[in-house]
C-alpha atoms as a PDB file:
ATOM      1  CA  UNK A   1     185.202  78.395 293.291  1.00  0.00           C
ATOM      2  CA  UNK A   2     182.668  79.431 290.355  1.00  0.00           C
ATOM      3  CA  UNK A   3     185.414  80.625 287.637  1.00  0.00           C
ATOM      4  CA  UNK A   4     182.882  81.917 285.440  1.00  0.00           C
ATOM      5  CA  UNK A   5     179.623  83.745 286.698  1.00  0.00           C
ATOM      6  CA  UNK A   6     176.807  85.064 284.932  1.00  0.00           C
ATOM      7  CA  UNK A   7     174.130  87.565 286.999  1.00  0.00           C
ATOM      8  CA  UNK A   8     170.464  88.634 285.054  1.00  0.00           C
ATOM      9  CA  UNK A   9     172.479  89.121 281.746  1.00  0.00           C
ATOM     10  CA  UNK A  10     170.188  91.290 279.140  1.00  0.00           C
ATOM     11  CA  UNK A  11     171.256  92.407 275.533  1.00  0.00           C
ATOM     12  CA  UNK A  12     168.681  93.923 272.984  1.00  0.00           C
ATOM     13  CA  UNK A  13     169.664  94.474 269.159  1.00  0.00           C
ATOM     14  CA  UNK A  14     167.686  96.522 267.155  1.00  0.00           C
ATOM     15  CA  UNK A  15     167.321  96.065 263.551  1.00  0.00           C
ATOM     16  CA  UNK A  16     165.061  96.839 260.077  1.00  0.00           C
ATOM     17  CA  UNK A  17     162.523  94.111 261.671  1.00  0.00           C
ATOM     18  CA  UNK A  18     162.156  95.889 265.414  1.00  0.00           C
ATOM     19  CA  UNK A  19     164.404  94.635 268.431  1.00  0.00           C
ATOM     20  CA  UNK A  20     165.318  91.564 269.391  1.00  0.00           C
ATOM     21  CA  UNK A  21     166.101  90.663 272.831  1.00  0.00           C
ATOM     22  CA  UNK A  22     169.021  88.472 272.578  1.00  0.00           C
ATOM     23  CA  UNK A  23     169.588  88.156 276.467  1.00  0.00           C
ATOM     24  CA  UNK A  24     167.137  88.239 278.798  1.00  0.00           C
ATOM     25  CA  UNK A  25     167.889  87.858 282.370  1.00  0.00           C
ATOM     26  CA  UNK A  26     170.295  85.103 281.829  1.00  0.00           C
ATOM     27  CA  UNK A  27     172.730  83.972 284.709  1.00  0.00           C
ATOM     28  CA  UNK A  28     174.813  80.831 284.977  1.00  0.00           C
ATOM     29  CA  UNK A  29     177.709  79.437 287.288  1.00  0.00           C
ATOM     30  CA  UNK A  30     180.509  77.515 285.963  1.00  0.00           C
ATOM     31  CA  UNK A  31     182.604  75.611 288.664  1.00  0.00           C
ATOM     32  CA  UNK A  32     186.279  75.292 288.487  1.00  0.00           C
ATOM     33  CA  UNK A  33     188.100  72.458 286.090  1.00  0.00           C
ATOM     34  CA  UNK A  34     184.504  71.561 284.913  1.00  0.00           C
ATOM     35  CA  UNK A  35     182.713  71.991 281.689  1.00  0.00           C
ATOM     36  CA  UNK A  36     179.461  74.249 281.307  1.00  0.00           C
ATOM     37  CA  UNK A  37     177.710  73.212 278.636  1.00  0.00           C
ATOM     38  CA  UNK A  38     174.891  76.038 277.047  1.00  0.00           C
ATOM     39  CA  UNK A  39     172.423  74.026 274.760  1.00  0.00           C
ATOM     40  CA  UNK A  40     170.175  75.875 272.857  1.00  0.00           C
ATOM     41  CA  UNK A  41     168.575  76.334 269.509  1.00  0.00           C
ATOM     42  CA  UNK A  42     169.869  78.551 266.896  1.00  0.00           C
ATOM     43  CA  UNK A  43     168.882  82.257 267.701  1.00  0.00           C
ATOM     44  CA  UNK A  44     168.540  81.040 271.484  1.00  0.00           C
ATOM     45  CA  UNK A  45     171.167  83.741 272.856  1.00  0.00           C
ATOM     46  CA  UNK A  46     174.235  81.296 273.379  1.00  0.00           C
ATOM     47  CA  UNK A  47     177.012  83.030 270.971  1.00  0.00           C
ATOM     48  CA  UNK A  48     175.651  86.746 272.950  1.00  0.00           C
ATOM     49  CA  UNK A  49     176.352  85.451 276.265  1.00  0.00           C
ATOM     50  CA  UNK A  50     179.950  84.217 275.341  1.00  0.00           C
ATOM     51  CA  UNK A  51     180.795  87.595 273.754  1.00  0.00           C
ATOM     52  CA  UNK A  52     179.663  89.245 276.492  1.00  0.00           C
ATOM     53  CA  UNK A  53     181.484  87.180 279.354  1.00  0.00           C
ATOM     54  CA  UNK A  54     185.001  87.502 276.539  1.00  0.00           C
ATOM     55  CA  UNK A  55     184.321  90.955 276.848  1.00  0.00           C
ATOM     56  CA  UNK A  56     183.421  90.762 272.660  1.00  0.00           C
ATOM     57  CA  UNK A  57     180.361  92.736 273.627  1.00  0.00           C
ATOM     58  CA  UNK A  58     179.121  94.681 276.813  1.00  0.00           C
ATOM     59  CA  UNK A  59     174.986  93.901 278.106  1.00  0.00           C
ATOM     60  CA  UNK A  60     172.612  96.576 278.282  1.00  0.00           C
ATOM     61  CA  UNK A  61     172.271  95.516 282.102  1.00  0.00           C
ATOM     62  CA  UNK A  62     173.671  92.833 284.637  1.00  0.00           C
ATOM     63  CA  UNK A  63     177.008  91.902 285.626  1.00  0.00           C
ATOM     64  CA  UNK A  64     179.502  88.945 284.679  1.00  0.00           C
ATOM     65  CA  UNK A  65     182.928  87.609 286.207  1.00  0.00           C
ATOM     66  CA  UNK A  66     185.683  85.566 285.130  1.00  0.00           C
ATOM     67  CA  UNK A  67     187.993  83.786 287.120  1.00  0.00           C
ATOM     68  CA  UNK A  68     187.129  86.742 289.952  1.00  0.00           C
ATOM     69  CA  UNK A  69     187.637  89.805 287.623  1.00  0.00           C
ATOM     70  CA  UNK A  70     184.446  91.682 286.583  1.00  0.00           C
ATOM     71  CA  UNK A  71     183.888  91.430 282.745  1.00  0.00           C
ATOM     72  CA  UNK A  72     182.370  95.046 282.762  1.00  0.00           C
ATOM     73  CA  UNK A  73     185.315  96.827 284.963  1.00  0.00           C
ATOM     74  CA  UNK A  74     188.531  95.089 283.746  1.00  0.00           C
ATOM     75  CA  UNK A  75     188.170  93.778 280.444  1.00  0.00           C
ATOM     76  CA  UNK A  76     191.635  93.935 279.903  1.00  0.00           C
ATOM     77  CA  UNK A  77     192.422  91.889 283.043  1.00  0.00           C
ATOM     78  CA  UNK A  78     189.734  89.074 281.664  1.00  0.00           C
ATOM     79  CA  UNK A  79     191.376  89.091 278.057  1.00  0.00           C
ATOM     80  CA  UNK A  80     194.364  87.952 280.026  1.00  0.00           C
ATOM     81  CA  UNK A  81     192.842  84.244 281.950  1.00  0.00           C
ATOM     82  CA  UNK A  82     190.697  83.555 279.160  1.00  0.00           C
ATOM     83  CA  UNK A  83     190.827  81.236 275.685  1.00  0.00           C
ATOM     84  CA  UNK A  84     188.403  81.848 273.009  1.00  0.00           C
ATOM     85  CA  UNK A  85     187.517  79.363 270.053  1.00  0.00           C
ATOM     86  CA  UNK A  86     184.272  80.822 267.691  1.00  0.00           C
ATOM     87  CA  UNK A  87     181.923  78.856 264.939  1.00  0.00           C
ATOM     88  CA  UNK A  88     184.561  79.141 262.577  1.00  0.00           C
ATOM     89  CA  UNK A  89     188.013  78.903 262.874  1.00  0.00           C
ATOM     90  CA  UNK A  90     190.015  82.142 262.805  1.00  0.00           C
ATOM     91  CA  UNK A  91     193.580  81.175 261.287  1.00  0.00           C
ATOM     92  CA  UNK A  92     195.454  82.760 258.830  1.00  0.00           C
ATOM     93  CA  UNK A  93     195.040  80.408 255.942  1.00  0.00           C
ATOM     94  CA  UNK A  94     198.848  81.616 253.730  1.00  0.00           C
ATOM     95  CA  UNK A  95     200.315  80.535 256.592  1.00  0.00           C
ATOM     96  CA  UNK A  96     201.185  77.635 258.461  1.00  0.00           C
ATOM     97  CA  UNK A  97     199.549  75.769 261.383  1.00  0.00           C
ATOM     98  CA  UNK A  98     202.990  76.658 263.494  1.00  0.00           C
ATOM     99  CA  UNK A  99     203.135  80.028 262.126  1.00  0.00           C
ATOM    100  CA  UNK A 100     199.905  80.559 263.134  1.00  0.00           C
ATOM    101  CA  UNK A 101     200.574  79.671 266.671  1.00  0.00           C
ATOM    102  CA  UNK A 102     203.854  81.583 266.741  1.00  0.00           C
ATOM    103  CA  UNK A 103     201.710  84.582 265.616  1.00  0.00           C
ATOM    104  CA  UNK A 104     199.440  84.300 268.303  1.00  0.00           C
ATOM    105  CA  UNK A 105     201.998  84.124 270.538  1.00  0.00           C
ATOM    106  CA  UNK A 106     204.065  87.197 269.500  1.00  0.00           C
ATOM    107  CA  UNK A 107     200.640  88.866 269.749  1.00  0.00           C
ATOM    108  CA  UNK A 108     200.638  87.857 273.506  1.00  0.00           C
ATOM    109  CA  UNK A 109     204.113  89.214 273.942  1.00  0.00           C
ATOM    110  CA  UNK A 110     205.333  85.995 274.790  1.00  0.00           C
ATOM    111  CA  UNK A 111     208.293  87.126 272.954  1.00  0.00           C
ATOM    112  CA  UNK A 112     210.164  85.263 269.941  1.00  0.00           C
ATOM    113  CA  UNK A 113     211.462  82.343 271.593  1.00  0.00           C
ATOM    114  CA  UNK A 114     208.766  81.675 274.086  1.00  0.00           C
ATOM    115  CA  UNK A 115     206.392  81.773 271.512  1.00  0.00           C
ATOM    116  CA  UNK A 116     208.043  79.043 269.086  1.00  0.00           C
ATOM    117  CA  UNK A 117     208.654  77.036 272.318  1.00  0.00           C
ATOM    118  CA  UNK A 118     204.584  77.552 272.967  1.00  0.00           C
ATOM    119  CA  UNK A 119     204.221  76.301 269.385  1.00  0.00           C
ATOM    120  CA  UNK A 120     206.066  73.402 269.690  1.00  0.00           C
ATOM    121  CA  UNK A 121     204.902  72.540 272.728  1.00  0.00           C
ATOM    122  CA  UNK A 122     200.975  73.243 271.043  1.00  0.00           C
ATOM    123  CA  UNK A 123     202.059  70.958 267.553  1.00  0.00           C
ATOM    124  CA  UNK A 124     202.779  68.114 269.823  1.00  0.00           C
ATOM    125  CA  UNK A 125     199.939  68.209 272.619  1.00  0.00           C
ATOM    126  CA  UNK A 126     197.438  68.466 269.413  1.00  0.00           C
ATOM    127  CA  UNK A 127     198.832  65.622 267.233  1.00  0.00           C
ATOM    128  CA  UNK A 128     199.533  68.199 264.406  1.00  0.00           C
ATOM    129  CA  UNK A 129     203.197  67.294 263.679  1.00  0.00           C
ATOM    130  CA  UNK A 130     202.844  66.057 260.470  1.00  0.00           C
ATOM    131  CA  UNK A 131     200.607  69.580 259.545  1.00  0.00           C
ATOM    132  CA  UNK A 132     202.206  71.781 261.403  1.00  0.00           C
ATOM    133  CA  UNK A 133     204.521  72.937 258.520  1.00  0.00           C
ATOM    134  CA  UNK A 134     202.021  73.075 256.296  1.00  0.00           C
ATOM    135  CA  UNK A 135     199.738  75.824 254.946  1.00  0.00           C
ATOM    136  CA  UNK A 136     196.408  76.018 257.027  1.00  0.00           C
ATOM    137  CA  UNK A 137     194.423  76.257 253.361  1.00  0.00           C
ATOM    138  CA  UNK A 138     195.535  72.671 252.652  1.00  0.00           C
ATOM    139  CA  UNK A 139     194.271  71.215 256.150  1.00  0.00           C
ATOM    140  CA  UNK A 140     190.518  69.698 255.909  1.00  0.00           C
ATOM    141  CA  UNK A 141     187.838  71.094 258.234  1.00  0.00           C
ATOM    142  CA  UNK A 142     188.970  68.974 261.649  1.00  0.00           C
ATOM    143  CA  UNK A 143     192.525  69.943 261.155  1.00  0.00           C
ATOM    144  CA  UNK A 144     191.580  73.644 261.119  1.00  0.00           C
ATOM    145  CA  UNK A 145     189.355  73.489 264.497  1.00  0.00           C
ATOM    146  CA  UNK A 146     192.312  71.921 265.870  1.00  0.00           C
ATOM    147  CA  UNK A 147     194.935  74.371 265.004  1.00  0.00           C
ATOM    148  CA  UNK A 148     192.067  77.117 266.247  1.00  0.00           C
ATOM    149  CA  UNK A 149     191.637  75.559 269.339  1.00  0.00           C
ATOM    150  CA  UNK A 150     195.335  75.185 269.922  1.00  0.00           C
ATOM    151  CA  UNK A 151     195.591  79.205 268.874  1.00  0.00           C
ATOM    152  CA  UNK A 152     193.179  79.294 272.068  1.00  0.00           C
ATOM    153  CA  UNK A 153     195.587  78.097 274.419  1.00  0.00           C
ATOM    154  CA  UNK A 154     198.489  79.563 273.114  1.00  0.00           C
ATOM    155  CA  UNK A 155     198.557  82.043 276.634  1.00  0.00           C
ATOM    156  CA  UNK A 156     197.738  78.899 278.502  1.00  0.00           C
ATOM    157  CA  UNK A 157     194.507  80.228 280.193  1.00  0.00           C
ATOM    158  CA  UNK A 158     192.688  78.498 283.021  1.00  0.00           C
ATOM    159  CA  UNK A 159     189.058  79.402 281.582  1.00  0.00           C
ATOM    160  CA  UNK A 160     188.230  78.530 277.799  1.00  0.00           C
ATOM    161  CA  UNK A 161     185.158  79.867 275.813  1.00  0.00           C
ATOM    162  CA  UNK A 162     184.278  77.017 272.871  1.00  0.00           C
ATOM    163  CA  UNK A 163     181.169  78.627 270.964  1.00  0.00           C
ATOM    164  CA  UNK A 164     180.057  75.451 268.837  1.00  0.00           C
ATOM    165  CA  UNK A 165     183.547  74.216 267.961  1.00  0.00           C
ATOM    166  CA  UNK A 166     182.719  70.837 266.149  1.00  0.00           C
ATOM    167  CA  UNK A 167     179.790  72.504 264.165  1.00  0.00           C
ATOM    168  CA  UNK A 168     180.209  70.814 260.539  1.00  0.00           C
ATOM    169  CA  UNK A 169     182.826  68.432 261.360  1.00  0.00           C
ATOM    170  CA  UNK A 170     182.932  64.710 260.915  1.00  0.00           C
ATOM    171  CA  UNK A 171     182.078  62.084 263.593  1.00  0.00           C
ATOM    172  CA  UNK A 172     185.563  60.998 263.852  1.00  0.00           C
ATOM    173  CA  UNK A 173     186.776  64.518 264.046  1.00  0.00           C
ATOM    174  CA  UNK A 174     184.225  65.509 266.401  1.00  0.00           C
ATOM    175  CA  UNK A 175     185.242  62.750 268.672  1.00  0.00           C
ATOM    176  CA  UNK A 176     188.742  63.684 268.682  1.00  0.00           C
ATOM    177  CA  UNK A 177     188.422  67.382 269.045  1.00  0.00           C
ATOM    178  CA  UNK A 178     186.048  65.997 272.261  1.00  0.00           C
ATOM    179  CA  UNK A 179     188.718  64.047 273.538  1.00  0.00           C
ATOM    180  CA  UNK A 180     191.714  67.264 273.498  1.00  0.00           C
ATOM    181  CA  UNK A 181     188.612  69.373 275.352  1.00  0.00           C
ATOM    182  CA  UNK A 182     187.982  66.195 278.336  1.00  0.00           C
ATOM    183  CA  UNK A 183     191.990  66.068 278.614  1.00  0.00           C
ATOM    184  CA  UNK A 184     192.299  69.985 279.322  1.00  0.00           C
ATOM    185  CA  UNK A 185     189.907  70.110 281.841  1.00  0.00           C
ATOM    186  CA  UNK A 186     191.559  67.189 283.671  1.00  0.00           C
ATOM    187  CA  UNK A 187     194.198  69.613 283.479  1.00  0.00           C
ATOM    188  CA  UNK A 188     192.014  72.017 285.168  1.00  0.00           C
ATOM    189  CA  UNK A 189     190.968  74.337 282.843  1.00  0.00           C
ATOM    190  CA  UNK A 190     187.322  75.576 283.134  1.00  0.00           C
ATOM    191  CA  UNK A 191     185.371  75.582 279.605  1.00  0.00           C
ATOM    192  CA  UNK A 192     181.890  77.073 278.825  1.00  0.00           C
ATOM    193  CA  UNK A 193     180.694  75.254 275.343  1.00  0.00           C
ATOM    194  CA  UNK A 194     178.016  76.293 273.326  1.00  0.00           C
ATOM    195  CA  UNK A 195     176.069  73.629 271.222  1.00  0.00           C
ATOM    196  CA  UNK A 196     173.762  72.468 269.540  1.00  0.00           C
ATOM    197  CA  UNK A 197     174.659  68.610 269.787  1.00  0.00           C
ATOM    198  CA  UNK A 198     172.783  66.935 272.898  1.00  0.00           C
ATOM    199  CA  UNK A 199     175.424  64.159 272.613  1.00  0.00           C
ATOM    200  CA  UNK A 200     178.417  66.838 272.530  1.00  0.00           C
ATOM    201  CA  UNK A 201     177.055  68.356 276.064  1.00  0.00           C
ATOM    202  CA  UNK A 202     176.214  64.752 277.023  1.00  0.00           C
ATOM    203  CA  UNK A 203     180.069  63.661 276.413  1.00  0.00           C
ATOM    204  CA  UNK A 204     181.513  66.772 278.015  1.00  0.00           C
ATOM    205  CA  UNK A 205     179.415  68.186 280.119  1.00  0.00           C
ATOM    206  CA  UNK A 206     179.571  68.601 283.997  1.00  0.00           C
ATOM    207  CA  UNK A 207     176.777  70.286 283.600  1.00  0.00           C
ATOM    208  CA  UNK A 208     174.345  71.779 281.432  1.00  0.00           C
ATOM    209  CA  UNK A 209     172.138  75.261 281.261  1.00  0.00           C
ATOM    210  CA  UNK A 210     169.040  75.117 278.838  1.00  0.00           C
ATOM    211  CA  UNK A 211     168.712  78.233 277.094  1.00  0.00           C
ATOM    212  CA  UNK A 212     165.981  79.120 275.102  1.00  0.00           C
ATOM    213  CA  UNK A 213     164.541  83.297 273.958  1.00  0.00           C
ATOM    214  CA  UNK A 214     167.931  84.566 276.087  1.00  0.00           C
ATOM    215  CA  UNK A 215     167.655  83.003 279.659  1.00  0.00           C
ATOM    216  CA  UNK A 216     168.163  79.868 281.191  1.00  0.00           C
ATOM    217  CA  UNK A 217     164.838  77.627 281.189  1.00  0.00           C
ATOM    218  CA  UNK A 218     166.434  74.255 282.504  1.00  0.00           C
ATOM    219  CA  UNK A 219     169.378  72.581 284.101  1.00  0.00           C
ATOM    220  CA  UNK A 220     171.055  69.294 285.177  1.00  0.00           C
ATOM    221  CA  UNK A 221     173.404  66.704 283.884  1.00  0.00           C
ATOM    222  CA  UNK A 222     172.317  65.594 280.272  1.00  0.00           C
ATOM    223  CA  UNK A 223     170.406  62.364 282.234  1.00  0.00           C
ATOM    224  CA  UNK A 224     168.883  64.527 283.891  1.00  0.00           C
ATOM    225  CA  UNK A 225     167.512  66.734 281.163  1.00  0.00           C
ATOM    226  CA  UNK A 226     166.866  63.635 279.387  1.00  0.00           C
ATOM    227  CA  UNK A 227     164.463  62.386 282.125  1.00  0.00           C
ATOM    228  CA  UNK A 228     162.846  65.395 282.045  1.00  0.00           C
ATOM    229  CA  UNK A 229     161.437  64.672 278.600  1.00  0.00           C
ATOM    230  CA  UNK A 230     161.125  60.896 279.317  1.00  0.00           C
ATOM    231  CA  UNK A 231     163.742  58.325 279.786  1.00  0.00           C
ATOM    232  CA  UNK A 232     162.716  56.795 276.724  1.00  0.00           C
ATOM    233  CA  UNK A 233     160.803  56.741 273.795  1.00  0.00           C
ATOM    234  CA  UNK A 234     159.046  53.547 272.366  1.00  0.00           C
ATOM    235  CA  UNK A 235     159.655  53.981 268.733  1.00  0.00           C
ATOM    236  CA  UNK A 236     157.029  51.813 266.238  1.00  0.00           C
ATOM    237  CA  UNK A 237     157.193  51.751 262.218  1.00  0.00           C
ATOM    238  CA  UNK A 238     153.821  49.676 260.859  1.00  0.00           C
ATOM    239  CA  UNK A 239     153.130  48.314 258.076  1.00  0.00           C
ATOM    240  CA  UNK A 240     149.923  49.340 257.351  1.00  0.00           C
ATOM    241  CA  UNK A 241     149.345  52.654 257.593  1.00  0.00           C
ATOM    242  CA  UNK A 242     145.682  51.853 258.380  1.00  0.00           C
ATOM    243  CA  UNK A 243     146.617  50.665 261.094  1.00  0.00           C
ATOM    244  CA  UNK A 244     147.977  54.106 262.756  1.00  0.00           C
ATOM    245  CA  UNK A 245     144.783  54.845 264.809  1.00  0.00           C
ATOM    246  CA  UNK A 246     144.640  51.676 266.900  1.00  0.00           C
ATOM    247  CA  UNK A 247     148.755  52.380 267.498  1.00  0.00           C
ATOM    248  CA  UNK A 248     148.334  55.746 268.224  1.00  0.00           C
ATOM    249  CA  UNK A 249     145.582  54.691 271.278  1.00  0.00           C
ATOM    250  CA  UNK A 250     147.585  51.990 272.566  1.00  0.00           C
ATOM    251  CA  UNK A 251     151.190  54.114 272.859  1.00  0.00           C
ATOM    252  CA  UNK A 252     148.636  56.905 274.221  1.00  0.00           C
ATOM    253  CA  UNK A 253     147.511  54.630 276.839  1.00  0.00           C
ATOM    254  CA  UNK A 254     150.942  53.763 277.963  1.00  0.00           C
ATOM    255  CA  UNK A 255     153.551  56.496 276.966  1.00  0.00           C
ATOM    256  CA  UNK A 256     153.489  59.968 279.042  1.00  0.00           C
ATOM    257  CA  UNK A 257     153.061  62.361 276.887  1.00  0.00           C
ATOM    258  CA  UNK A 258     152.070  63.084 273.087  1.00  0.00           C
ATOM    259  CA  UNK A 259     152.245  60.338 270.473  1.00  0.00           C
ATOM    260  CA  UNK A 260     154.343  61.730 267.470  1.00  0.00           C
ATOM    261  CA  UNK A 261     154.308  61.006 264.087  1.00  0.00           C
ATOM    262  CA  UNK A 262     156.078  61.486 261.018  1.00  0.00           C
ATOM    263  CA  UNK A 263     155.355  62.384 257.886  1.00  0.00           C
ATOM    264  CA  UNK A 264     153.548  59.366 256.406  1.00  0.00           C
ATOM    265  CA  UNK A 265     152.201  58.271 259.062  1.00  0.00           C
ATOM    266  CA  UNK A 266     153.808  55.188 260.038  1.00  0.00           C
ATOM    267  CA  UNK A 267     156.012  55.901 262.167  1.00  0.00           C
ATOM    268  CA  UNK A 268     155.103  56.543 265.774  1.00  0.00           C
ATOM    269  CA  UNK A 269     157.038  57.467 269.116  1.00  0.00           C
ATOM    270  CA  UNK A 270     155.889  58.564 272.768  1.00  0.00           C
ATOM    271  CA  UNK A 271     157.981  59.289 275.601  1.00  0.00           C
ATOM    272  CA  UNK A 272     157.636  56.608 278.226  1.00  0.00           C
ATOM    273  CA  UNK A 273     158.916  55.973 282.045  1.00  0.00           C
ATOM    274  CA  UNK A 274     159.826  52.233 282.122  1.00  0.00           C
ATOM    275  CA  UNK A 275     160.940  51.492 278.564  1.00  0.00           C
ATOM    276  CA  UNK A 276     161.551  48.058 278.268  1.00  0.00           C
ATOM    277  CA  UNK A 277     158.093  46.555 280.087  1.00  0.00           C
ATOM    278  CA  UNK A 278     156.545  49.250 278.363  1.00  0.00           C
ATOM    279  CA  UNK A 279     157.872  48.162 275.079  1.00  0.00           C
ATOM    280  CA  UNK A 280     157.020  44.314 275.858  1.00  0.00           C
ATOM    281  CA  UNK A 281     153.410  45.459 276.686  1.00  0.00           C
ATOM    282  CA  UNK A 282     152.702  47.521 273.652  1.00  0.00           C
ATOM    283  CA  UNK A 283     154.096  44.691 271.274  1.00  0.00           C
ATOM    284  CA  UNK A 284     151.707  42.499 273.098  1.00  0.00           C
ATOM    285  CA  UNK A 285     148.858  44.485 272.637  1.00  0.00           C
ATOM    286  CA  UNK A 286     149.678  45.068 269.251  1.00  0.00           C
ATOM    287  CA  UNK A 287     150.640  41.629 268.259  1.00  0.00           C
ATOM    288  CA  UNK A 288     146.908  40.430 269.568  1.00  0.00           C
ATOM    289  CA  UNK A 289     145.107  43.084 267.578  1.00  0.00           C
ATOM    290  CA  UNK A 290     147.044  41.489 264.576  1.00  0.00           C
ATOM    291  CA  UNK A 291     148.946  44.680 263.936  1.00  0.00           C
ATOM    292  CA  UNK A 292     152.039  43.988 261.724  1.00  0.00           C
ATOM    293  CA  UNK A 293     154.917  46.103 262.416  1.00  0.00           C
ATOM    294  CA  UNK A 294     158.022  46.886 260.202  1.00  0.00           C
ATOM    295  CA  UNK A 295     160.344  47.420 263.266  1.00  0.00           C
ATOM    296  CA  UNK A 296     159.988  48.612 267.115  1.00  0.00           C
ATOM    297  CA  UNK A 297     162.479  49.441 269.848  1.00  0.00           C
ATOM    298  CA  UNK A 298     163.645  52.178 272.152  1.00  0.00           C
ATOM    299  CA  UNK A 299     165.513  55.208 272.336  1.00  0.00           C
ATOM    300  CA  UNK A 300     166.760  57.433 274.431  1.00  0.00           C
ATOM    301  CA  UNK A 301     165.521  61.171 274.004  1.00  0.00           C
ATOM    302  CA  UNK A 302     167.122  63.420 271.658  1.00  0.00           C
ATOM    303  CA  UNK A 303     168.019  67.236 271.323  1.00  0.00           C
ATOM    304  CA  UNK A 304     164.459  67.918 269.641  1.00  0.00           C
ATOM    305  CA  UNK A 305     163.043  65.918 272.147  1.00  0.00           C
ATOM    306  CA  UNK A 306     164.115  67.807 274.419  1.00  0.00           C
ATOM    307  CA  UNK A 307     163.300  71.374 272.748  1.00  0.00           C
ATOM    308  CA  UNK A 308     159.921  70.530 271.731  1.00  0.00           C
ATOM    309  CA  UNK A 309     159.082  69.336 275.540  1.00  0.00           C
ATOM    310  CA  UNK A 310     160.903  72.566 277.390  1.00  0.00           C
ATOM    311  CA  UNK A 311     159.924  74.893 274.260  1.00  0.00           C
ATOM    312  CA  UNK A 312     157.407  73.932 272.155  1.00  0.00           C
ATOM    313  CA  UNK A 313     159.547  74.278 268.979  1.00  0.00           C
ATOM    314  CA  UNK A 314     162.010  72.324 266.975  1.00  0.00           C
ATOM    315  CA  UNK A 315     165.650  73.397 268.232  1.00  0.00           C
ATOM    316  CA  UNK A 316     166.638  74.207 264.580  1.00  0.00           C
ATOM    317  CA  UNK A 317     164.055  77.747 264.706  1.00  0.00           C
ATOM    318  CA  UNK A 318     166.090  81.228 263.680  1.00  0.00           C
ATOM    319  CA  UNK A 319     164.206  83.301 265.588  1.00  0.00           C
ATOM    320  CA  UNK A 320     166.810  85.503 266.938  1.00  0.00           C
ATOM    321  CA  UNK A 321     169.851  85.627 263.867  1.00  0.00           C
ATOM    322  CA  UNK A 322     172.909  84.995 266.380  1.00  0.00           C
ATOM    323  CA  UNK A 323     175.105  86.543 263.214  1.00  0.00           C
ATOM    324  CA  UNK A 324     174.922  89.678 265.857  1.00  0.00           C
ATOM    325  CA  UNK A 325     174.584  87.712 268.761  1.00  0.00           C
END
């Protein structure tokens, strides 16, 4: 059963600058108990789909569905399955991480005891014991998308929207947040995560949708996508920088696509299909021209990768401002 679906989505904003088409024909499918991943740029249209399928926001055209109920008919019905969790967290900071929850809870009319039960119940499943007491100002930046994402479930709901949840978070807090996410959905709760992290989609992710300029322009498991672009990359660093041209030929020769380059020069990479004879064969060829190389090695393909293969452009452009969207 597809517990979230997405049919030729298209939004338009106009501004001072003209109009921007924030959607544009998008449509997705998001399974039951699995996670959706959307990976896009900034400006790609990510944060406008989620407000319109949360019912934040209605589309100048196409038609949406959550858990069966149509977004555009009964968004009153949808507020009731879903979970929502935005870029930044959306606590009250005077009070408390319990507090908070309770709140949220009163606000679904779980009614007074219910909702410090839910709150209890939420302080435990999210390791916030020792916090939950108190104020949220005091908690650092990991603490706070916890408590948010706990706020999220407060009503329980079998379909959660995450829109970039561990943006500006430490690794060990982004870990951890990704470990409370993989234990709901073993729970059965459907998620649809925005990101902009290739490993965040590649840790969660069921699946992925490539979005890029509103629609979908790829999908497949993160391997997948990665292959796509190249299952590797042979990465080279010379010494000489002289010695760039006669590097750049030989990766040419046996990579698949474009040799890059960084800024000085000395650094080289090109996507390849069998990295490690590939590897072996360029250090070869290398070593018996007498080129002398500061290091060399493999990697797998990243999120620009990735972008600048599907898109042409580096996944950090601001195109569309998705402040609106």
């Amino acid at each position: 059963m597809a517990m979230i679906e997405a049919h030729d989505l298209r939004k338009t904003y106009r501004s001072r600058s003209g109009e921007v088409r924030a959607l544009d024909g998008l449509s997705l499918s998001v399974p039951e108990a699995t996670v959706k991943a959307l990976l896009g740029p900034n400006g790609a249209g990510k944060t406008t789909a989620v407000k319109v399928l949360n019912t934040l926001i209605g589309p100048d055209s196409g038609r949406a569905s959550v858990a069966g109920v149509d977004v555009l008919a009964e968004p009153a019905q949808v507020r009731r399955v879903i979970g929502a969790s935005g870029q930044y967290a959306a606590v009250d900071e005077n009070l408390t991480g319990r507090e908070n929850l309770e709140m949220v809870g009163r606000l679904y009319h779980l009614g007074r005891r219910r909702a410090r039960e839910r709150a209890q119940e939420l302080v435990d499943a999210f390791d916030l014991s020792d916090a939950g007491d108190r104020p949220v100002k005091g908690f650092s930046g990991g603490m706070r998308r916890r408590i948010d994402l706990a706020c999220a479930l407060v009503n329980t709901p079998p379909v959660l929207f995450l829109d970039e949840p561990t943006t500006g978070l430490d690794p060990r807090s982004r870990i951890g947040l990704w470990d409370v996410i993989a234990d709901l959905v073993r729970d059965g709760t459907t998620v649809l995560l925005t990101t902009q992290y290739l490993e965040e989609a590649d840790y969660l992710a069921d699946h992925i949708s490539v979005v890029d300029h509103g629609r979908v322009i790829a999908e497949g498991t993160a391997d997948e996508l990665k292959a796509q672009v190249g299952g590797h990359r042979v990465v080279l660093t010379l010494v000489e920088q002289a010695d760039a041209g006669l590097a750049r030929s030989v990766l040419a020769r046996r990579g698949t696509g474009e040799v890059r380059s960084d800024a000085s020069g000395r650094t080289l990479d090109v996507a390849v299909e069998a990295g490690p004879s590939t590897l072996q064969g360029v250090l070869t060829e290398l070593d018996d021209a007498g080129v002398r190389l500061h290091d060399a090695g493999m990697r797998r393909p990243t999120l620009d990768d990735v972008f600048l293969t599907l898109t042409g452009r580096e996944q950090a452009d601001d195109d569309e401002s998705e402040q609106s969207a």
